[in-house]
Protein backbone atom coordinates (compact mmCIF):
# COMPACT_ATOMS: atom_id res chain seq x y z
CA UNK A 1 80.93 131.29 89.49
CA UNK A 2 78.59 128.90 87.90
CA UNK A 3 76.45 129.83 85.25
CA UNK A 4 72.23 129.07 85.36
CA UNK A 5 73.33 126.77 82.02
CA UNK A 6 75.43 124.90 84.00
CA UNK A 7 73.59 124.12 86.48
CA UNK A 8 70.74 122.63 84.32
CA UNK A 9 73.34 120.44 83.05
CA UNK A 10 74.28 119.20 86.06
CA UNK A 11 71.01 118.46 87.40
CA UNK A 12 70.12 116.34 84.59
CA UNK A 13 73.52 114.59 84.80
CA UNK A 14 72.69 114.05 88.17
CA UNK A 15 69.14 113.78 88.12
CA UNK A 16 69.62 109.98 89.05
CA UNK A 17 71.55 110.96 92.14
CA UNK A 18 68.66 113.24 93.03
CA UNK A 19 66.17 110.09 92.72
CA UNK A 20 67.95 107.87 94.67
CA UNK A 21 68.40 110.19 97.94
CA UNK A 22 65.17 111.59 97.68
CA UNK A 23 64.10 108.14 98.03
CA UNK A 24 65.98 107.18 101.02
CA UNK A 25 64.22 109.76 102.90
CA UNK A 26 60.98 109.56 104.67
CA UNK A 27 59.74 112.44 106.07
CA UNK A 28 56.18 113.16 107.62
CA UNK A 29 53.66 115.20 105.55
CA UNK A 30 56.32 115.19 102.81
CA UNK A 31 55.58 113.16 99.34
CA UNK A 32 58.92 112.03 96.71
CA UNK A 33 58.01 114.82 94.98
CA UNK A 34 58.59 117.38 97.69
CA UNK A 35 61.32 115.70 99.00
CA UNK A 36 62.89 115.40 95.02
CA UNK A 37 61.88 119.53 95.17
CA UNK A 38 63.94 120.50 98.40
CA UNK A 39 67.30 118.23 97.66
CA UNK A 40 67.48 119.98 94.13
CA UNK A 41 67.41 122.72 95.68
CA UNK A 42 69.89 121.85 98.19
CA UNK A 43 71.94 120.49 95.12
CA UNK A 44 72.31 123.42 93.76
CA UNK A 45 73.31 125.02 96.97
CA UNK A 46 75.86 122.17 96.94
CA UNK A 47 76.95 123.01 93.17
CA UNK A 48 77.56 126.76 93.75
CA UNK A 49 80.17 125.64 97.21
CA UNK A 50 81.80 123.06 94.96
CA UNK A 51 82.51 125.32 92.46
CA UNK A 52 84.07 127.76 95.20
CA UNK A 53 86.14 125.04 97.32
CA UNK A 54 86.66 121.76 94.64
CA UNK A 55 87.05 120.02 97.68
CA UNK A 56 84.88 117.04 97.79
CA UNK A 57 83.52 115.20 95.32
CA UNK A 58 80.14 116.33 94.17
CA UNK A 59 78.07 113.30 94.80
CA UNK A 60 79.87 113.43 98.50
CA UNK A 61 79.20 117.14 99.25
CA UNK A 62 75.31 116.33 98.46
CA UNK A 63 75.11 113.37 100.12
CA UNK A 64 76.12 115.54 103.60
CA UNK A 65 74.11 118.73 102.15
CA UNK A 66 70.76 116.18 101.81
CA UNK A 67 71.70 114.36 105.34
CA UNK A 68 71.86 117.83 107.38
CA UNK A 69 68.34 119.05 105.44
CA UNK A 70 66.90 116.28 106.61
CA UNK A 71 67.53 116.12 110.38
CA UNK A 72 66.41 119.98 110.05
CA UNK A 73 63.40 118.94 108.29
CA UNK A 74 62.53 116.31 111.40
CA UNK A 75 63.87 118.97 113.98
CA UNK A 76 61.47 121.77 113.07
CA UNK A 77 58.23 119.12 112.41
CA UNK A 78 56.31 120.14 115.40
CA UNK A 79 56.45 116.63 116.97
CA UNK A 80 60.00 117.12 117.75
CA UNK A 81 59.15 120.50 119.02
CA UNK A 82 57.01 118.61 121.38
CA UNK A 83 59.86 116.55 122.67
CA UNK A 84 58.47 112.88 121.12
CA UNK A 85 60.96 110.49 120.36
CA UNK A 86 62.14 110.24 116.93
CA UNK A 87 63.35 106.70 116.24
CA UNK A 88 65.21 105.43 113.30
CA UNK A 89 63.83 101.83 112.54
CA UNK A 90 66.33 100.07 111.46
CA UNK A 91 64.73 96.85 110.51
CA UNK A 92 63.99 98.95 106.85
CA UNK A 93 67.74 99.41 106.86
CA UNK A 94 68.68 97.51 104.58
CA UNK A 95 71.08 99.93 102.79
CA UNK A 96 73.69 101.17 105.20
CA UNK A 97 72.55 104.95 103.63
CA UNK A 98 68.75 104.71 103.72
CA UNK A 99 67.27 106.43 106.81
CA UNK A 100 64.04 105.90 107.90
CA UNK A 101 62.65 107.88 110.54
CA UNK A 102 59.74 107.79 112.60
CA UNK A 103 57.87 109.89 115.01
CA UNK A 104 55.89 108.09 117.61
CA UNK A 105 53.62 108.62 120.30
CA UNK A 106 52.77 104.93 120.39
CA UNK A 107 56.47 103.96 121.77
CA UNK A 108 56.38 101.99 125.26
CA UNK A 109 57.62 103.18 128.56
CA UNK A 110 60.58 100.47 128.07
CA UNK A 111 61.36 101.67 124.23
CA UNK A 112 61.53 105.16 125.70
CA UNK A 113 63.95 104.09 128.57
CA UNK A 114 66.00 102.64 126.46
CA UNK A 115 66.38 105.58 123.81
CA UNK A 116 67.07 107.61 126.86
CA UNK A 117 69.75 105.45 127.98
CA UNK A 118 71.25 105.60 124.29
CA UNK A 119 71.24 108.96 124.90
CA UNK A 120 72.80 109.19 127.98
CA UNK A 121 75.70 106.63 126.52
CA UNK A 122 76.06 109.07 124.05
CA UNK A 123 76.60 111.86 125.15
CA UNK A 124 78.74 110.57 127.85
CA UNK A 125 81.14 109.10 124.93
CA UNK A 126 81.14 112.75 123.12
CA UNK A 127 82.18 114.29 125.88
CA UNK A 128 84.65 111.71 127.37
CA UNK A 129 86.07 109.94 124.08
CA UNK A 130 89.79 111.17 122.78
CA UNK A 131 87.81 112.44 119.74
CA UNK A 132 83.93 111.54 120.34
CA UNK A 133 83.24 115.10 119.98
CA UNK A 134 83.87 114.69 115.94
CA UNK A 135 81.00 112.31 116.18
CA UNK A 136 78.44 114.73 117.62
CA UNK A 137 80.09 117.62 115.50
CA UNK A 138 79.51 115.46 112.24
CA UNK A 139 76.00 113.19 113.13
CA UNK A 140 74.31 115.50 115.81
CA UNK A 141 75.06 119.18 114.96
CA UNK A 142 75.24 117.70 111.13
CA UNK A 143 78.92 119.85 110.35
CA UNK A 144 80.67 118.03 107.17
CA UNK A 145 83.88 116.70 108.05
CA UNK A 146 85.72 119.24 105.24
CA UNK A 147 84.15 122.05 107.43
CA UNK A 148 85.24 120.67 110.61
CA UNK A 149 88.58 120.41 109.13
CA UNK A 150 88.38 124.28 107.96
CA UNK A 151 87.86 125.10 111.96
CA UNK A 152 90.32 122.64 113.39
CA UNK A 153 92.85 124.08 110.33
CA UNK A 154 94.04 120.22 109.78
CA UNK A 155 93.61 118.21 106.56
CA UNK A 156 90.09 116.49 105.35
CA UNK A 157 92.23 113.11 105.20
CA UNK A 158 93.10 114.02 108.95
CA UNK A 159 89.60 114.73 110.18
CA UNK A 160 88.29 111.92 108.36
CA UNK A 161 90.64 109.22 109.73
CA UNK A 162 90.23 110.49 113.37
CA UNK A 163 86.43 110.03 112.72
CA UNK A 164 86.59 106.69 111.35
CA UNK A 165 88.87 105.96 114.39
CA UNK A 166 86.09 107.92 116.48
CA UNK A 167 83.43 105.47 115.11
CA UNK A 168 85.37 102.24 115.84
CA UNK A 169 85.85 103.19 119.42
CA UNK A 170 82.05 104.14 119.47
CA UNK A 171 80.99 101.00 118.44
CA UNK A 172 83.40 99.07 120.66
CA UNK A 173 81.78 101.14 123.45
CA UNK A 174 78.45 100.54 122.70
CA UNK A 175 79.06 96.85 122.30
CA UNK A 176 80.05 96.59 125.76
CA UNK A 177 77.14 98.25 126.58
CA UNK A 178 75.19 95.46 125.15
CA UNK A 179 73.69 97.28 122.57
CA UNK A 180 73.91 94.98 119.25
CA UNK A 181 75.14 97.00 116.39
């Protein structure tokens, strides 16, 4: 079990960690500083698990802990409630790991169609793809791949390279779609 000393220590060793992912996210009616407030506390979360499993690395633990707070975060914001699309913009990606999301009401009939079709795509290749449902276990329902390992009782090296595989074949899917990626 890890001590209350401890854990200060760690947050100031990773206090730069913290910064950086609070940062990626944008969330409405949420400053930095509230955003910096809820991942420490999800950090510590992550610190009292990693001291139980030493499975993943820290940083990689938090970086999954921080991703599945905030898709809860944007699923209980009562625009999403409302059923509005929620659309990642990815002309601010510029770092593969920042996420920027945005909830719209000003989208157009064809922006909406064509989320819908993404959907649709999607959840066709979950269902129908050798392992597509690792996707939706690990980016919809927001399961870590070590705890998707746990269930399937398989190695983390196992899960992971059937969900790299799983993303390759997404992508090469999607492609022939003719959705640019």
């Amino acid at each position: 079990m890890i001590t209350e000393k401890e854990i200060e220590l760690k947050l100031k060793e990773y206090k730069g960690l913290l910064i950086s992912t609070a940062k990626r996210y944008h969330i409405d009616g949420m400053d930095f500083d509230d955003i910096f407030q809820e991942l420490s506390m999800e950090f510590v979360k992550v610190l009292k698990i990693h001291d139980q499993k030493q499975s993943a690395s820290l940083k990689t633990l938090f970086v999954e802990y921080a991703r599945r707070w905030a898709r809860k975060k944007l699923e209980s914001q009562e625009r999403y409630r409302k059923n509005k699309v929620l659309w990642i913009d990815d002309e601010e990606i510029k770092d593969g790991d920042k996420m920027t999301f945005i909830a719209s009401d000003e989208l157009t009939p064809e922006q909406v169609e064509k989320f819908e079709t993404l959907q649709k795509e999607l959840k066709w290749f979950y269902e129908n793809a050798k392992d597509g449902w690792l996707i939706e276990q690990r980016s919809v329902i927001g399961m870590t791949l070590q705890e998707i390992a746990d269930i399937q009782e398989v190695s983390f090296q196992a899960i992971a390279k059937r969900h790299q595989k799983a993303i390759k074949e997404l992508k090469k899917y999607l492609k022939e779609k003719g959705y640019k990626l």
